[in-house]
C-alpha atoms as a PDB file:
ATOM      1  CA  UNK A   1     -13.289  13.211  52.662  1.00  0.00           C
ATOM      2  CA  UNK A   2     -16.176  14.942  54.722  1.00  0.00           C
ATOM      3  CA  UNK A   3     -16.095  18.677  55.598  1.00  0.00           C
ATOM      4  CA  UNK A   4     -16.426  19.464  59.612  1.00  0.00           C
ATOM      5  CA  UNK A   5     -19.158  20.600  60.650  1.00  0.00           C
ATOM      6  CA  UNK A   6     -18.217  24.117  61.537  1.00  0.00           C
ATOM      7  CA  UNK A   7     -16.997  24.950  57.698  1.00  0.00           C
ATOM      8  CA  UNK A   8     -20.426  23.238  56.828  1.00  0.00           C
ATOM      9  CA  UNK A   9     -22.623  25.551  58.694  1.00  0.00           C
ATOM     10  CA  UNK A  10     -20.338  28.887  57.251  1.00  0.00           C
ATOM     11  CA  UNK A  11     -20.567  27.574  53.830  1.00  0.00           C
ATOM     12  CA  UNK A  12     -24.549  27.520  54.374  1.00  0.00           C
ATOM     13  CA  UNK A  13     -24.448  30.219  56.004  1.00  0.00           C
ATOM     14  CA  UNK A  14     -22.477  32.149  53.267  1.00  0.00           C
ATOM     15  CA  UNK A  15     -24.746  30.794  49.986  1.00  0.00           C
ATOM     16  CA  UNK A  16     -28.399  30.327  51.678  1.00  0.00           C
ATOM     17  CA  UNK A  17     -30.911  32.547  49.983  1.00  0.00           C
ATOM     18  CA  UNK A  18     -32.967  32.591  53.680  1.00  0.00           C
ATOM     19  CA  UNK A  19     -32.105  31.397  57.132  1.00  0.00           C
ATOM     20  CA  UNK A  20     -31.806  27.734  57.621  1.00  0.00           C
ATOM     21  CA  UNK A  21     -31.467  27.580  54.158  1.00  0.00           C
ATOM     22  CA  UNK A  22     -29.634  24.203  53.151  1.00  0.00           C
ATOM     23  CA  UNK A  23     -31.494  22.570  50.191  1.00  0.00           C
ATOM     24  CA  UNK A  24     -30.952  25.500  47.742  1.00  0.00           C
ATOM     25  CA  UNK A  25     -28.197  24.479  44.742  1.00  0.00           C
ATOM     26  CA  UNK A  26     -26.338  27.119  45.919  1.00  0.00           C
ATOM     27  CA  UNK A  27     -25.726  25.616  49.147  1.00  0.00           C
ATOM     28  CA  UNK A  28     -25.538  21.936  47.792  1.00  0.00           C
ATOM     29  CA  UNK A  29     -23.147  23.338  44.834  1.00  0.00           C
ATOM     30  CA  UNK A  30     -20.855  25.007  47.562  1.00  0.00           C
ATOM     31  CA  UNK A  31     -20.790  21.906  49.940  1.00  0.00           C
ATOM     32  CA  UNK A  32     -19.583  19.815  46.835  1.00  0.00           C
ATOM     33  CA  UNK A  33     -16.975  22.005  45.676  1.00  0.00           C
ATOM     34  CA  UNK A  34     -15.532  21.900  49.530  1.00  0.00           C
ATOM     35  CA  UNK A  35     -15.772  18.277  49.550  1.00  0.00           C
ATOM     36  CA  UNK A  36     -14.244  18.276  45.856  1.00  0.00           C
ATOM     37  CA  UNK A  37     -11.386  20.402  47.009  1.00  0.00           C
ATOM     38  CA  UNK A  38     -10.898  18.202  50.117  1.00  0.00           C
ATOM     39  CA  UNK A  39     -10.536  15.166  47.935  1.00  0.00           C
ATOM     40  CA  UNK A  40      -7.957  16.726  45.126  1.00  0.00           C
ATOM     41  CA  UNK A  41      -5.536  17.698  47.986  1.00  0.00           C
ATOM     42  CA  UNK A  42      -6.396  13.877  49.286  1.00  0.00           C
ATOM     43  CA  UNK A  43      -5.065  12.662  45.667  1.00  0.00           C
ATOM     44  CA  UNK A  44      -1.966  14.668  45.993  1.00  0.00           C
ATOM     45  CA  UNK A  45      -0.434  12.584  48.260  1.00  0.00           C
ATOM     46  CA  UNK A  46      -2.765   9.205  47.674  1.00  0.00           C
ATOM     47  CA  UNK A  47      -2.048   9.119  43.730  1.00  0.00           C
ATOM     48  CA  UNK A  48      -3.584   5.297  44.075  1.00  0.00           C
ATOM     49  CA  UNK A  49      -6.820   5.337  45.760  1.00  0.00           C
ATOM     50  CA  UNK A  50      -9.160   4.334  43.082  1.00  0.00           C
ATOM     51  CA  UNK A  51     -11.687   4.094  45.299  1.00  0.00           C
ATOM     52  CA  UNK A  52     -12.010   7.617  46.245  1.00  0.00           C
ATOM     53  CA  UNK A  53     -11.441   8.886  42.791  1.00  0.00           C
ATOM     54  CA  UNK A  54     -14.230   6.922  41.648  1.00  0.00           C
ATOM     55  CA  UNK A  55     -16.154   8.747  44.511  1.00  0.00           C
ATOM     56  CA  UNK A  56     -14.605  12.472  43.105  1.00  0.00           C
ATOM     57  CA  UNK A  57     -16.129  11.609  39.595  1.00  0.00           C
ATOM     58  CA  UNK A  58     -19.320  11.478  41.147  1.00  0.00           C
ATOM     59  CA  UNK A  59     -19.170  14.257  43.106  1.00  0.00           C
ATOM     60  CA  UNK A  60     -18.203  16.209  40.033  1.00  0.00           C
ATOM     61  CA  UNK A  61     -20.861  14.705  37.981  1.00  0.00           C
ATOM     62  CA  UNK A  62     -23.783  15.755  41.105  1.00  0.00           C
ATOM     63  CA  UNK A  63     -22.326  19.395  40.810  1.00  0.00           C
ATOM     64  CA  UNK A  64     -22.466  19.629  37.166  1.00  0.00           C
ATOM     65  CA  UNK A  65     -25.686  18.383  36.956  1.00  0.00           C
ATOM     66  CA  UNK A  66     -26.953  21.257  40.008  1.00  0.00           C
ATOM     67  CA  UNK A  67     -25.189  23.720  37.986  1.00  0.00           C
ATOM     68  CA  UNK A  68     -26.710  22.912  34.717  1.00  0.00           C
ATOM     69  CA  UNK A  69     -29.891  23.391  36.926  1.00  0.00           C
ATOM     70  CA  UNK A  70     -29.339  26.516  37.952  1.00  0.00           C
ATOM     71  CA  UNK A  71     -28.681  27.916  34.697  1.00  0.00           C
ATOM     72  CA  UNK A  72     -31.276  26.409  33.504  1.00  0.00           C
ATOM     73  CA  UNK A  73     -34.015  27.627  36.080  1.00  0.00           C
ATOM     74  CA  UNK A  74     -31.944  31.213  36.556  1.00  0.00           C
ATOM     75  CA  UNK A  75     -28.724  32.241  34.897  1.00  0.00           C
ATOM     76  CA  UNK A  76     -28.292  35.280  37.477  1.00  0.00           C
ATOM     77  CA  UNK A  77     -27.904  32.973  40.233  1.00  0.00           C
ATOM     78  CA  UNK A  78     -25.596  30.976  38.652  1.00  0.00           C
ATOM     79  CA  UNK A  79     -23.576  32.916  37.117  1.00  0.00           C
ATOM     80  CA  UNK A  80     -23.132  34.331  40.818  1.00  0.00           C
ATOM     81  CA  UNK A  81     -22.658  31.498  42.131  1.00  0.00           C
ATOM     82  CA  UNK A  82     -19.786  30.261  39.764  1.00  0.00           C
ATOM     83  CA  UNK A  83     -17.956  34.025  40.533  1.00  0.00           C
ATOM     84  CA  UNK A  84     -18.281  33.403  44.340  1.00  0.00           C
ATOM     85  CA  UNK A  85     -16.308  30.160  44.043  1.00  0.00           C
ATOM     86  CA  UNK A  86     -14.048  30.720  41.368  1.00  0.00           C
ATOM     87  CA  UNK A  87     -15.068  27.610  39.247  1.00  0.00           C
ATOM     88  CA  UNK A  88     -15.260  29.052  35.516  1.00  0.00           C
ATOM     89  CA  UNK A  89     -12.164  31.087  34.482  1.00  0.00           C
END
């Protein structure tokens, strides 16, 4: 499931550390987790499509390995980051 293009541009807009910031892992994490999102309501009323779910593990897997960056390179950030979209509880 794709995110329109209007929710892209506020999520950049929201997470970029500059202006026309999109390659950042804050941006990229926050684009995932939208796109994650998208697809788990998908699977609540699709409980069959494999094909998609095989897609969601990979999505999950690209975030985790961003986030894992971002600790890695500046736990401030991330630990930001995580707060701002609610993914740690």
């Amino acid at each position: 499931m794709s995110i329109a293009s209007k929710r892209k541009a506020e999520l950049v807009k929201q997470f970029a550390r500059a202006e026309n910031d999109t390659g950042s892992p804050e941006v990229q994490v926050a684009i995932l987790s939208e796109r994650i999102k998208n697809l788990t309501e998908h699977f609540k009323t699709h409980k069959q499509d494999k094909h998609s779910r095989r897609g969601l593990l990979a999505l999950v897997a690209n975030r985790r390995s961003l986030l894992d960056y971002l600790k890695k390179i500046e736990a401030s950030r991330y630990q930001t980051l995580i707060e701002k979209l609610g993914l740690r509880k």
